[in-house]
N, C-alpha and C. Protein backbone atom coordinates (compact mmCIF):
# COMPACT_ATOMS: atom_id res chain seq x y z
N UNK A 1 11.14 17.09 -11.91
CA UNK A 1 11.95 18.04 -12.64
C UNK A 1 12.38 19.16 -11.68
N UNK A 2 13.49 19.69 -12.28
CA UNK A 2 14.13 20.91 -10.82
C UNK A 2 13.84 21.99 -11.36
N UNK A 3 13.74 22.56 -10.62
CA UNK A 3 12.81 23.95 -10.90
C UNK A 3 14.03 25.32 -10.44
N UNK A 4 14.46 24.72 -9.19
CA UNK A 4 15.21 26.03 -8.64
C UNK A 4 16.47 25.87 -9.49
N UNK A 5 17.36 27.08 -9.79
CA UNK A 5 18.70 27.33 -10.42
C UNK A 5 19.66 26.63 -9.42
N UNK A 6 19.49 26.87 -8.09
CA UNK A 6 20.92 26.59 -7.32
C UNK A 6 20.56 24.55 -7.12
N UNK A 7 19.38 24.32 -7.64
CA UNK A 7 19.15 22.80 -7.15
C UNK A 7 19.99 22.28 -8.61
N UNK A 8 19.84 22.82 -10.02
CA UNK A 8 20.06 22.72 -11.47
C UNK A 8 21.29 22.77 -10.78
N UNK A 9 21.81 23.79 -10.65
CA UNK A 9 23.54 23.81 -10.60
C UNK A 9 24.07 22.81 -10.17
N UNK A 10 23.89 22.19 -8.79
CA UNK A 10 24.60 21.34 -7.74
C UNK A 10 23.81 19.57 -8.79
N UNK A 11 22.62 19.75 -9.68
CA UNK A 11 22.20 18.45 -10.24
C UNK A 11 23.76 18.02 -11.18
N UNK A 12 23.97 19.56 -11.85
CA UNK A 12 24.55 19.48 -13.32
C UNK A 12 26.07 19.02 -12.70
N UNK A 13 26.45 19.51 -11.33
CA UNK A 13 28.12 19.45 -10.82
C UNK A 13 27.89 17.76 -10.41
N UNK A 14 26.85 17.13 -10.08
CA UNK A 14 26.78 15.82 -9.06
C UNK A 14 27.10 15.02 -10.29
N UNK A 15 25.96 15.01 -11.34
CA UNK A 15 25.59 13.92 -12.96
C UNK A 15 27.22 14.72 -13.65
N UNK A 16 28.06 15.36 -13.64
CA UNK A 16 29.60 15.51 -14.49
C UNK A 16 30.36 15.27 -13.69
N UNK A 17 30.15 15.07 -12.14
CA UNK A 17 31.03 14.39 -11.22
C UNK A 17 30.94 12.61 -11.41
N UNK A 18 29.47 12.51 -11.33
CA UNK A 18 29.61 10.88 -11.40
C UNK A 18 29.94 10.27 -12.68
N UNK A 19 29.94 10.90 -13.92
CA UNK A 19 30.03 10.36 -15.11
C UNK A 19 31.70 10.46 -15.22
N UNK A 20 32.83 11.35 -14.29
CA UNK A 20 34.03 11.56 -14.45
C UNK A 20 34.42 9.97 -13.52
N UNK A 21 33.80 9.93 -12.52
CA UNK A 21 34.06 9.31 -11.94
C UNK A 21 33.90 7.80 -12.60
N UNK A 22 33.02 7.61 -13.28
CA UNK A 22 32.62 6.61 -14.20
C UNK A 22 33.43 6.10 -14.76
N UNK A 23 34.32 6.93 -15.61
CA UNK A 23 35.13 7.29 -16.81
C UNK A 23 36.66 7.09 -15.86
N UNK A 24 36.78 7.09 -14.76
CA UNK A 24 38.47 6.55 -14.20
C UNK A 24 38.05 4.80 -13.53
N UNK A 25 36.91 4.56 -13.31
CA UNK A 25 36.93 3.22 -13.37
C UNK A 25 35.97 2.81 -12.12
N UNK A 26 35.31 4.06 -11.58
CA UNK A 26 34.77 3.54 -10.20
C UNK A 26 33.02 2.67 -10.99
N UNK A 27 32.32 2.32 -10.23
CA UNK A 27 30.88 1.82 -10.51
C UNK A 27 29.87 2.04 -9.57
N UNK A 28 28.69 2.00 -9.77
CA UNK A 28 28.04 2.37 -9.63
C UNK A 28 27.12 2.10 -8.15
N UNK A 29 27.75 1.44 -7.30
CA UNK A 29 27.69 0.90 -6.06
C UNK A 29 28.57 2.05 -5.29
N UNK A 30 29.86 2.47 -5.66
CA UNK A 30 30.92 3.38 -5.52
C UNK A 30 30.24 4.72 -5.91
N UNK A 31 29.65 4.79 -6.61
CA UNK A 31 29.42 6.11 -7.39
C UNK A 31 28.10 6.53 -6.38
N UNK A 32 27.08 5.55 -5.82
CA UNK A 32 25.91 5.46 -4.89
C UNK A 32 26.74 6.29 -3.77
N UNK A 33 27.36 5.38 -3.29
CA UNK A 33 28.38 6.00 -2.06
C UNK A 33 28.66 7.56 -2.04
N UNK A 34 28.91 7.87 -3.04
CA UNK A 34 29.29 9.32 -2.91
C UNK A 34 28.59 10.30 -3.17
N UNK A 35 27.38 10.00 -4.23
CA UNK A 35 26.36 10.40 -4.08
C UNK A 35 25.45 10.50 -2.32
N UNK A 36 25.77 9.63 -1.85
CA UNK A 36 24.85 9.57 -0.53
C UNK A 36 25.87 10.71 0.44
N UNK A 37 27.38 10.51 0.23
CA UNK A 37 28.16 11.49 0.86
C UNK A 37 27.47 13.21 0.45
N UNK A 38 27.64 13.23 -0.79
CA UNK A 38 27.43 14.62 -1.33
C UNK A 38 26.22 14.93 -0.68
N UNK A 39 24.59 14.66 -1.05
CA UNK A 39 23.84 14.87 -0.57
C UNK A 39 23.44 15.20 0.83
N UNK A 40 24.27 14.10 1.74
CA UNK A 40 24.59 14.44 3.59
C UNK A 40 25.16 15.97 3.10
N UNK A 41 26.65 16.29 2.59
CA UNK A 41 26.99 17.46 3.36
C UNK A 41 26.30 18.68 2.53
N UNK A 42 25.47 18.35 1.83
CA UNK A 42 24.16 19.60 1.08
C UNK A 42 23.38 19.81 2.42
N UNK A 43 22.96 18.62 3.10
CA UNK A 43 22.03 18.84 3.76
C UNK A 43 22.68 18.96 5.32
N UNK A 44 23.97 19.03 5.36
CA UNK A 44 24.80 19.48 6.72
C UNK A 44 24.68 20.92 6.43
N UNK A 45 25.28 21.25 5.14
CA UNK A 45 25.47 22.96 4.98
C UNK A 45 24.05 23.63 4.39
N UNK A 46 23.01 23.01 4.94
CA UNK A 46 21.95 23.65 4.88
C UNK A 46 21.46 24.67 3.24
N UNK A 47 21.98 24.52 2.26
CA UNK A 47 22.48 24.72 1.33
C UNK A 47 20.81 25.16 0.33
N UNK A 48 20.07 24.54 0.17
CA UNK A 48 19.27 24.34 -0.22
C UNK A 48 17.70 23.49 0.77
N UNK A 49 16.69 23.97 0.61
CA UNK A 49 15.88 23.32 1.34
C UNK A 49 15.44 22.15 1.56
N UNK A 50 15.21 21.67 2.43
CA UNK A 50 14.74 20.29 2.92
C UNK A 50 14.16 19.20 1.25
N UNK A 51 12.57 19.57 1.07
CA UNK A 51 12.31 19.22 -0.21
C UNK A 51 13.08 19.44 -1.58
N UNK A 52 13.77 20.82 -1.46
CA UNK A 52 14.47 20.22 -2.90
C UNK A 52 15.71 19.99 -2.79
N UNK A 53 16.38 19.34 -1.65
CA UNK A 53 17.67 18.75 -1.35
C UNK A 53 16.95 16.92 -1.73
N UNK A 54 15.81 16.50 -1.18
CA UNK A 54 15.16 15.39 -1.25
C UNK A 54 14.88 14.95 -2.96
N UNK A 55 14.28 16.40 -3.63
CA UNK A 55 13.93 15.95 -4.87
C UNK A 55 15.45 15.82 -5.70
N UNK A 56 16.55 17.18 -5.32
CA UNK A 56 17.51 16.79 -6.24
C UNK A 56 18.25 15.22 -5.81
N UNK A 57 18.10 14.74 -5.09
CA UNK A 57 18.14 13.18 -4.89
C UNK A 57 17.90 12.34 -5.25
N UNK A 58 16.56 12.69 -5.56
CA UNK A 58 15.76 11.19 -6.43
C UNK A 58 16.03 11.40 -7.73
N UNK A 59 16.08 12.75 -8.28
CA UNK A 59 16.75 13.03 -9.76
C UNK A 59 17.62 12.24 -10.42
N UNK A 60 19.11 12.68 -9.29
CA UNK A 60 20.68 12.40 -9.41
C UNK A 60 20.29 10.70 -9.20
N UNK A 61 19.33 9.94 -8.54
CA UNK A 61 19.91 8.54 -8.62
C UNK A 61 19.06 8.15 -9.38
N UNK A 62 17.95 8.66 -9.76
CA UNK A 62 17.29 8.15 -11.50
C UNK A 62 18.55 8.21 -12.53
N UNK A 63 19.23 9.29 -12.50
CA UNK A 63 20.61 9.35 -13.61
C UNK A 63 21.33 8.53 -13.08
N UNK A 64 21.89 8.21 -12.23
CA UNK A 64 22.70 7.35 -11.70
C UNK A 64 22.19 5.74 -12.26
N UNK A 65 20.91 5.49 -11.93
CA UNK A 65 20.29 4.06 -12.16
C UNK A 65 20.25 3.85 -13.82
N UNK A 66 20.05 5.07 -14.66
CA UNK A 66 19.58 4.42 -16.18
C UNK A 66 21.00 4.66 -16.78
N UNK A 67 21.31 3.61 -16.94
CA UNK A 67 22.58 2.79 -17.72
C UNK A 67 23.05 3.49 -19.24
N UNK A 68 21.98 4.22 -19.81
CA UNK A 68 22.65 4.60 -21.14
C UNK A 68 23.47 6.21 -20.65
N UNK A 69 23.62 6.90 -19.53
CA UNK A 69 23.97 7.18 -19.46
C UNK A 69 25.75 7.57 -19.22
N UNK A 70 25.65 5.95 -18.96
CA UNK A 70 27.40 5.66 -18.80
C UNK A 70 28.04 5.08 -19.96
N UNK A 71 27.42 4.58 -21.07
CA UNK A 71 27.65 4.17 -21.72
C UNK A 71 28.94 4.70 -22.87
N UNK A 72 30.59 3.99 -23.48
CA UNK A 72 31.16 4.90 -23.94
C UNK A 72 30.74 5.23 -25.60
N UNK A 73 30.56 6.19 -26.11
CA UNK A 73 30.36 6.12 -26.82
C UNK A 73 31.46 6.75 -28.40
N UNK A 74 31.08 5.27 -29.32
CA UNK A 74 32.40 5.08 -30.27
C UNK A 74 32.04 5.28 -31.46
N UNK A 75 33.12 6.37 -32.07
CA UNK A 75 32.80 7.00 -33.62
C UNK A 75 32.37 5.65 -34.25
N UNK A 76 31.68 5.96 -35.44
CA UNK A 76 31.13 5.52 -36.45
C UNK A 76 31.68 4.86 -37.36
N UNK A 77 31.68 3.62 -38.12
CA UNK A 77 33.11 2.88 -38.36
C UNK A 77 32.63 2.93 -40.21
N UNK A 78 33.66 3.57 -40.46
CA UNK A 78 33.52 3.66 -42.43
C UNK A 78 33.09 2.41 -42.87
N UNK A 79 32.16 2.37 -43.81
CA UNK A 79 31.97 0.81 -44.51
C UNK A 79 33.28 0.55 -45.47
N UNK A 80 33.56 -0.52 -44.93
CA UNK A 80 34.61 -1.13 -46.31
C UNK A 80 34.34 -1.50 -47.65
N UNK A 81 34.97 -1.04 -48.51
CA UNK A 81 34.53 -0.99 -50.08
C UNK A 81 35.16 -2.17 -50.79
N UNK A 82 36.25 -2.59 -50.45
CA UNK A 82 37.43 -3.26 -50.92
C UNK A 82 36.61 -4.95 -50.72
């Protein structure tokens, strides 16, 4: 679990980046990819510390890996009476 605010922030921008990204058609092999990009230039711009650049990592690809997260989800369909 993330503890620091600025690790929360950059979790909450990575998991509404990959779910946008989701949502125009890329997957999740693609979505890995950029995740591994993002994380490099966190840890080029020194941004956050060693360990919780590592932990917000394993976070973002636990969300990345569990599937109900991408899932679309579709209003509720009236029962037919007729």
């Amino acid at each position: 679990m993330l503890q620091d605010a600025k690790s929360v922030r950059y979790y909450q921008r990575i998991t509404d980046s990959l779910v946008d990204h989701w949502n125009r058609g890329y997957r999740t092999e693609e979505l890995r990819l950029y995740l591994e990009g993002y994380i490099a230039a966190l840890r080029h711009a020194d941004v956050l510390e060693p360990y919780q650049t590592n932990r917000l990592e394993t976070e973002v690809l636990r969300y990345l890996l569990d599937p109900s997260n991408f899932v679309m989800v579709e209003p509720e369909r009236d029962p037919d009476y007729f």
